[in-house]
N, C-alpha and C. Protein backbone atom coordinates (compact mmCIF):
# COMPACT_ATOMS: atom_id res chain seq x y z
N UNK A 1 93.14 96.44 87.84
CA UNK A 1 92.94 97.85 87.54
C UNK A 1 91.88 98.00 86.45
N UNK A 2 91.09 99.05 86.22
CA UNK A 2 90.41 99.50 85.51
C UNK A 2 90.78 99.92 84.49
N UNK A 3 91.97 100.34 84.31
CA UNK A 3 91.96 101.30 83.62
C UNK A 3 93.31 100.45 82.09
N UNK A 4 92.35 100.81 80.93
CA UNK A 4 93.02 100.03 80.18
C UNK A 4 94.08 101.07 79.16
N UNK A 5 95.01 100.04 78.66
CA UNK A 5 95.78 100.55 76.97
C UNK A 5 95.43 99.88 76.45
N UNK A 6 96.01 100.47 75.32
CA UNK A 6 96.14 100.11 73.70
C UNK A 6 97.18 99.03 73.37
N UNK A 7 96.90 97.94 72.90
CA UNK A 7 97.71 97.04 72.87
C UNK A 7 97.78 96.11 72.07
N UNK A 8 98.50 95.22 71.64
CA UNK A 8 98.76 94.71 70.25
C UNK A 8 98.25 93.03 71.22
N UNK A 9 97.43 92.20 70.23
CA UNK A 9 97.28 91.02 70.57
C UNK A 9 97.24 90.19 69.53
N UNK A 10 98.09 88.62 69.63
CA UNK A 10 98.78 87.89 68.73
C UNK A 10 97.78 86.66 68.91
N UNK A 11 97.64 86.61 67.64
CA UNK A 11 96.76 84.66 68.40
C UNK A 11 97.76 83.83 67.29
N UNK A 12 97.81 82.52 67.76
CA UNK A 12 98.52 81.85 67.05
C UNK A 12 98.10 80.86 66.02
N UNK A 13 96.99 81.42 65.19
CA UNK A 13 96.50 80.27 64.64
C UNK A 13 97.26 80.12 63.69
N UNK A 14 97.20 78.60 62.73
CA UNK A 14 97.89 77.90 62.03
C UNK A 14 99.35 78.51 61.83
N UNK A 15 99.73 78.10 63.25
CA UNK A 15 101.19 78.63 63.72
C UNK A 15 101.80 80.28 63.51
N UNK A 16 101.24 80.78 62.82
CA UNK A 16 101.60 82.01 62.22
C UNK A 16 100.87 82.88 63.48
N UNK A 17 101.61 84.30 63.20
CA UNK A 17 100.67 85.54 64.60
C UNK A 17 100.43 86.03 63.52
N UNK A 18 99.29 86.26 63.77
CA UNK A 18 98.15 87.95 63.55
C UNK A 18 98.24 89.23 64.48
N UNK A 19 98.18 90.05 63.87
CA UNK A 19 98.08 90.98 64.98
C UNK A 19 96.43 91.47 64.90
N UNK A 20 96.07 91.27 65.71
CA UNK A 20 94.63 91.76 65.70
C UNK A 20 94.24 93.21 66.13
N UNK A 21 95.20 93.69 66.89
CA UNK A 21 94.53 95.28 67.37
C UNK A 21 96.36 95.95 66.73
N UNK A 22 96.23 97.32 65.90
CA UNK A 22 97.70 97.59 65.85
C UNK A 22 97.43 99.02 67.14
N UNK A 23 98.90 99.08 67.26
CA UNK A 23 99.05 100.13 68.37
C UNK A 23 98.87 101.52 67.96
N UNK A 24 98.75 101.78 66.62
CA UNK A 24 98.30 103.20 65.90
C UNK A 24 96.89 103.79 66.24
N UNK A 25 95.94 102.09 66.18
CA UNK A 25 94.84 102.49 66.24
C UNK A 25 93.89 103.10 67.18
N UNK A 26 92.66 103.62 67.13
CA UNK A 26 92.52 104.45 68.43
C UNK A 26 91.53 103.51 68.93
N UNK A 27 91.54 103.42 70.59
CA UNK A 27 91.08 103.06 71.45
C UNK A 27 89.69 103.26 71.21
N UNK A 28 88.60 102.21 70.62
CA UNK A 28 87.35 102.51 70.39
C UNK A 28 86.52 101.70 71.59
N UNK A 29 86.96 100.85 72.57
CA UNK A 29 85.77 101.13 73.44
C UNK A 29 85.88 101.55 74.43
N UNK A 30 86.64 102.28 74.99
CA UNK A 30 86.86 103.36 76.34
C UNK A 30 86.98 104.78 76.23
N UNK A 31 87.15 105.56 77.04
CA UNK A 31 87.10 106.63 76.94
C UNK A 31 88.66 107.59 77.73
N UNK A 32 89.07 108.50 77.25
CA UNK A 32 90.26 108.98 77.56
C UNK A 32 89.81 110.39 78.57
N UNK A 33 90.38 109.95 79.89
CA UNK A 33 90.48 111.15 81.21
C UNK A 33 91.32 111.57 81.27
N UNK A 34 92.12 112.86 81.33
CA UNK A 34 92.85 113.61 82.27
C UNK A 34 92.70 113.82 83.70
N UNK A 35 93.70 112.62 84.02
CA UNK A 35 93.68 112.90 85.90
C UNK A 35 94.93 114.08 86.15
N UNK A 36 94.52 114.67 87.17
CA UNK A 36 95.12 115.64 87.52
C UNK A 36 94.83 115.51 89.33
N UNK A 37 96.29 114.89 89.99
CA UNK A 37 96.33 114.97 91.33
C UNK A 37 96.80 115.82 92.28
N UNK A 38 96.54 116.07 93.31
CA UNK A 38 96.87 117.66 94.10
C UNK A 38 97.87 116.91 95.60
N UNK A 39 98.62 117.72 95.61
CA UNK A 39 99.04 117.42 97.30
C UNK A 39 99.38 115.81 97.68
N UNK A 40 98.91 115.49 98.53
CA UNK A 40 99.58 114.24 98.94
C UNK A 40 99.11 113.25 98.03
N UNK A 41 98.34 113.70 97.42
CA UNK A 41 97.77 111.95 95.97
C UNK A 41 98.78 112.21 95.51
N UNK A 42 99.88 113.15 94.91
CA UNK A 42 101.01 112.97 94.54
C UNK A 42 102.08 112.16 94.65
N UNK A 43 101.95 111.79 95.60
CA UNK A 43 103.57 110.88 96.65
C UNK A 43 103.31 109.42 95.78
N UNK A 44 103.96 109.76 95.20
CA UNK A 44 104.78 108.50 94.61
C UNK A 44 103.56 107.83 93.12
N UNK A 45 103.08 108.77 92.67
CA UNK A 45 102.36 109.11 91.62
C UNK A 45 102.76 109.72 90.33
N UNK A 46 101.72 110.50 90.06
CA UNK A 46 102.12 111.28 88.92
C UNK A 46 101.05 112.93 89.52
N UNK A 47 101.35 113.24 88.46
CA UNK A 47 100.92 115.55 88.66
C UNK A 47 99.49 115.70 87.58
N UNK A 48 99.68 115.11 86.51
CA UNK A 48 98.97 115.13 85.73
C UNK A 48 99.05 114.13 84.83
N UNK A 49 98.07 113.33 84.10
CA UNK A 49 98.22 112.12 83.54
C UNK A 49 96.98 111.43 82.58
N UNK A 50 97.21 111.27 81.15
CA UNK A 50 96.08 110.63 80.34
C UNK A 50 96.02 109.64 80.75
N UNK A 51 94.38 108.65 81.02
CA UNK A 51 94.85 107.42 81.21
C UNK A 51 93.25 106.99 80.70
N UNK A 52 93.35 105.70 80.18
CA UNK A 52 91.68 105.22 79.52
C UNK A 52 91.47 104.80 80.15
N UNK A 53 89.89 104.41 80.23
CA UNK A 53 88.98 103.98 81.46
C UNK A 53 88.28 103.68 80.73
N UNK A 54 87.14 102.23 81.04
CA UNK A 54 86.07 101.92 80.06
C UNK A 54 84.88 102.91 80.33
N UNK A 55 83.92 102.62 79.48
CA UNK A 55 83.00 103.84 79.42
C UNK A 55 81.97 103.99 80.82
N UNK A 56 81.84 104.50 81.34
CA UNK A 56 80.11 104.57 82.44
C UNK A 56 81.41 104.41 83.74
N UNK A 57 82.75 104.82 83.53
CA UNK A 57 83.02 105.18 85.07
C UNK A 57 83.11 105.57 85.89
N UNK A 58 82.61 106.03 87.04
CA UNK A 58 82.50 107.27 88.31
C UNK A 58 83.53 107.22 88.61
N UNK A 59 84.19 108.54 88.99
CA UNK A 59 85.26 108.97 89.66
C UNK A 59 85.29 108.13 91.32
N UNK A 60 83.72 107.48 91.65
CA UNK A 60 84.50 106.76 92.62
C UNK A 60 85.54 105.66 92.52
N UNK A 61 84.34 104.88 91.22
CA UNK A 61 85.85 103.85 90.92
C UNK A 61 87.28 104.19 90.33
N UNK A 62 87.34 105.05 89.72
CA UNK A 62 88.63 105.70 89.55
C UNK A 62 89.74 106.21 90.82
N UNK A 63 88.93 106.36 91.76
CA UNK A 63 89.89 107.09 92.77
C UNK A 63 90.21 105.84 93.78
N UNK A 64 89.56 104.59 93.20
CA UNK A 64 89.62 103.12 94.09
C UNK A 64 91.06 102.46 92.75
N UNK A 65 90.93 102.59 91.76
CA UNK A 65 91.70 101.91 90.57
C UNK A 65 93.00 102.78 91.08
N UNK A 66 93.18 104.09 91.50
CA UNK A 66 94.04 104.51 91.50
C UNK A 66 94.41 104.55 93.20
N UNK A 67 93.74 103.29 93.29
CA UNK A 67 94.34 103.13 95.06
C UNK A 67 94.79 104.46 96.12
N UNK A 68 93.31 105.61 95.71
CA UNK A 68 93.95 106.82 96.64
C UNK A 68 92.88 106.43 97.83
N UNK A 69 93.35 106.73 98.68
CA UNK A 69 92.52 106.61 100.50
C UNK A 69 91.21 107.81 100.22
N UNK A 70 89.94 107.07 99.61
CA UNK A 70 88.73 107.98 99.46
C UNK A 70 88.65 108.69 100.78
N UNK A 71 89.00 108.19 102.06
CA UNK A 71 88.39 108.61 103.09
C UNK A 71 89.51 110.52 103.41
N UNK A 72 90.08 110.28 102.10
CA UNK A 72 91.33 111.81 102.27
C UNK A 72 90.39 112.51 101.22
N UNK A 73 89.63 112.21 100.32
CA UNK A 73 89.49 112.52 99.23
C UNK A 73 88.42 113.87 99.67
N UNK A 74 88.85 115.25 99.05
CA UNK A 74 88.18 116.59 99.70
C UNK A 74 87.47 117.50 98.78
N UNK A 75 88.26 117.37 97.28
CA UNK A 75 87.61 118.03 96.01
C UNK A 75 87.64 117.32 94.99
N UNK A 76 86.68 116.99 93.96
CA UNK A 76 86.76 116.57 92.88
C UNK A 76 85.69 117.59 91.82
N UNK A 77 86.75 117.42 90.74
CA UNK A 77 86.51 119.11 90.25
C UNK A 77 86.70 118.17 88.74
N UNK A 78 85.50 118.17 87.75
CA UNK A 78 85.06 117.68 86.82
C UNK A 78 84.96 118.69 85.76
N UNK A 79 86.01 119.14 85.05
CA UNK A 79 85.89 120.37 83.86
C UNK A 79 85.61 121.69 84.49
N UNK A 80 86.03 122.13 85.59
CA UNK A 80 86.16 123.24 86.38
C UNK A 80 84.70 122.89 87.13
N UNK A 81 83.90 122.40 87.71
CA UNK A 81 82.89 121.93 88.15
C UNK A 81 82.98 121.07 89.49
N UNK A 82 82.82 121.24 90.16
CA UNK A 82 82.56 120.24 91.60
C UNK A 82 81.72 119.90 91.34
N UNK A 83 82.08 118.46 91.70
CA UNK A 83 81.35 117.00 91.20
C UNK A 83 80.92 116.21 92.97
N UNK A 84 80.60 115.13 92.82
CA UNK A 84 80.48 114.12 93.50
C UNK A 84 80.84 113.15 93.12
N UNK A 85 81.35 111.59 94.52
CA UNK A 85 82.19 110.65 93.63
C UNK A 85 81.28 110.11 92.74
N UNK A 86 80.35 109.86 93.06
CA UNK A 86 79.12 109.00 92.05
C UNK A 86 79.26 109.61 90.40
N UNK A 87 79.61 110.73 90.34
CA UNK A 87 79.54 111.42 88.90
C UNK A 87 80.04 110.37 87.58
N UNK A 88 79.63 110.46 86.67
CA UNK A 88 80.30 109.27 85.82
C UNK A 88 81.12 109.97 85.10
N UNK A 89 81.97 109.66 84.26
CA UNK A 89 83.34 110.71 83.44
C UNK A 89 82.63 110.08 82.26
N UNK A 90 83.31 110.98 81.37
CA UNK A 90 83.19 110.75 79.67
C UNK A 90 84.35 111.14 79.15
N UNK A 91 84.16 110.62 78.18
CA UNK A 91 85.33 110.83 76.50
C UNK A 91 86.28 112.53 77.09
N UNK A 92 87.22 112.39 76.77
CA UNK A 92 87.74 114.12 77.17
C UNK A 92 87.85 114.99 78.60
N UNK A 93 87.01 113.99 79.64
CA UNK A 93 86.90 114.59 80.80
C UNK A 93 88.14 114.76 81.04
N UNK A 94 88.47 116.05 82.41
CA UNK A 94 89.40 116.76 82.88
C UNK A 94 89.41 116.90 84.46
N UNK A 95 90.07 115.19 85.09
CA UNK A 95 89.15 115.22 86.77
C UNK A 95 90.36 115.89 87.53
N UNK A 96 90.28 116.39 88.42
CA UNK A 96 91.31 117.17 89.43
C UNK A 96 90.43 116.62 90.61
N UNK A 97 91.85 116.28 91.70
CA UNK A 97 91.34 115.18 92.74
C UNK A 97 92.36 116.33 93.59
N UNK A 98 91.50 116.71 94.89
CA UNK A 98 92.09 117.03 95.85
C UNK A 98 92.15 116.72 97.26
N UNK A 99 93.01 116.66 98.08
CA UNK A 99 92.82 115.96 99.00
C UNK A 99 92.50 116.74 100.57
N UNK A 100 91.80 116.27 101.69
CA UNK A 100 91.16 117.31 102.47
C UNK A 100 92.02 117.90 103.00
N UNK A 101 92.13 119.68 103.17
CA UNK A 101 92.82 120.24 104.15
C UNK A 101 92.65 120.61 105.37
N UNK A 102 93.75 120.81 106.38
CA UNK A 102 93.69 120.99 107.86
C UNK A 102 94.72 121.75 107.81
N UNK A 103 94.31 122.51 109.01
CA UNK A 103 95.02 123.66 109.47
C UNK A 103 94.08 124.57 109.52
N UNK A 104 94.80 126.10 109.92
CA UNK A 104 93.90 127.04 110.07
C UNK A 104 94.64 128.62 109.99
């Protein structure tokens, strides 16, 4: 997956742990998205959801990290904006993923 946390890492030198990253601290090399999924990306997901991503990522690879079937994929809506998958996200982005409709 792409998409990383915040996490505490121990090395063991001269037997003793360090903690090298604490979990307070803020995530300085990725960037924090609000995904927001519609309709069937729901099933067995989440509705809305913070999640970090390293920096320079397109919502295509995001919608591949989040294992949704691109070939359903119908709106992607970037800070109230229709986007394309190629678009890259940044720091604060707000992606809403919708999936294609049928019927009439």
């Amino acid at each position: 997956m792409l998409c990383r946390f915040i996490g505490v890492h121990f090395s063991g030198l001269g037997g003793g742990r360090k903690r090298d990253r604490d979990l307070n601290s803020s995530y300085s090399d990725g960037i924090s998205i609000r995904v927001k999924l519609a309709g069937i990306f729901r099933i067995d997901r989440f509705r809305e959801n913070l999640i970090l991503y390293p920096t320079n990522v397109t919502v295509r690879e995001l919608v591949a990290d989040l294992q949704l079937p691109e070939h359903l994929l119908g709106i992607v809506v970037v800070n109230d904006v229709h986007v394309g998958t190629d678009f890259v996200l940044g720091d604060g982005d707000t992606l809403a993923l919708f999936p294609l409709l049928d019927g009439g």
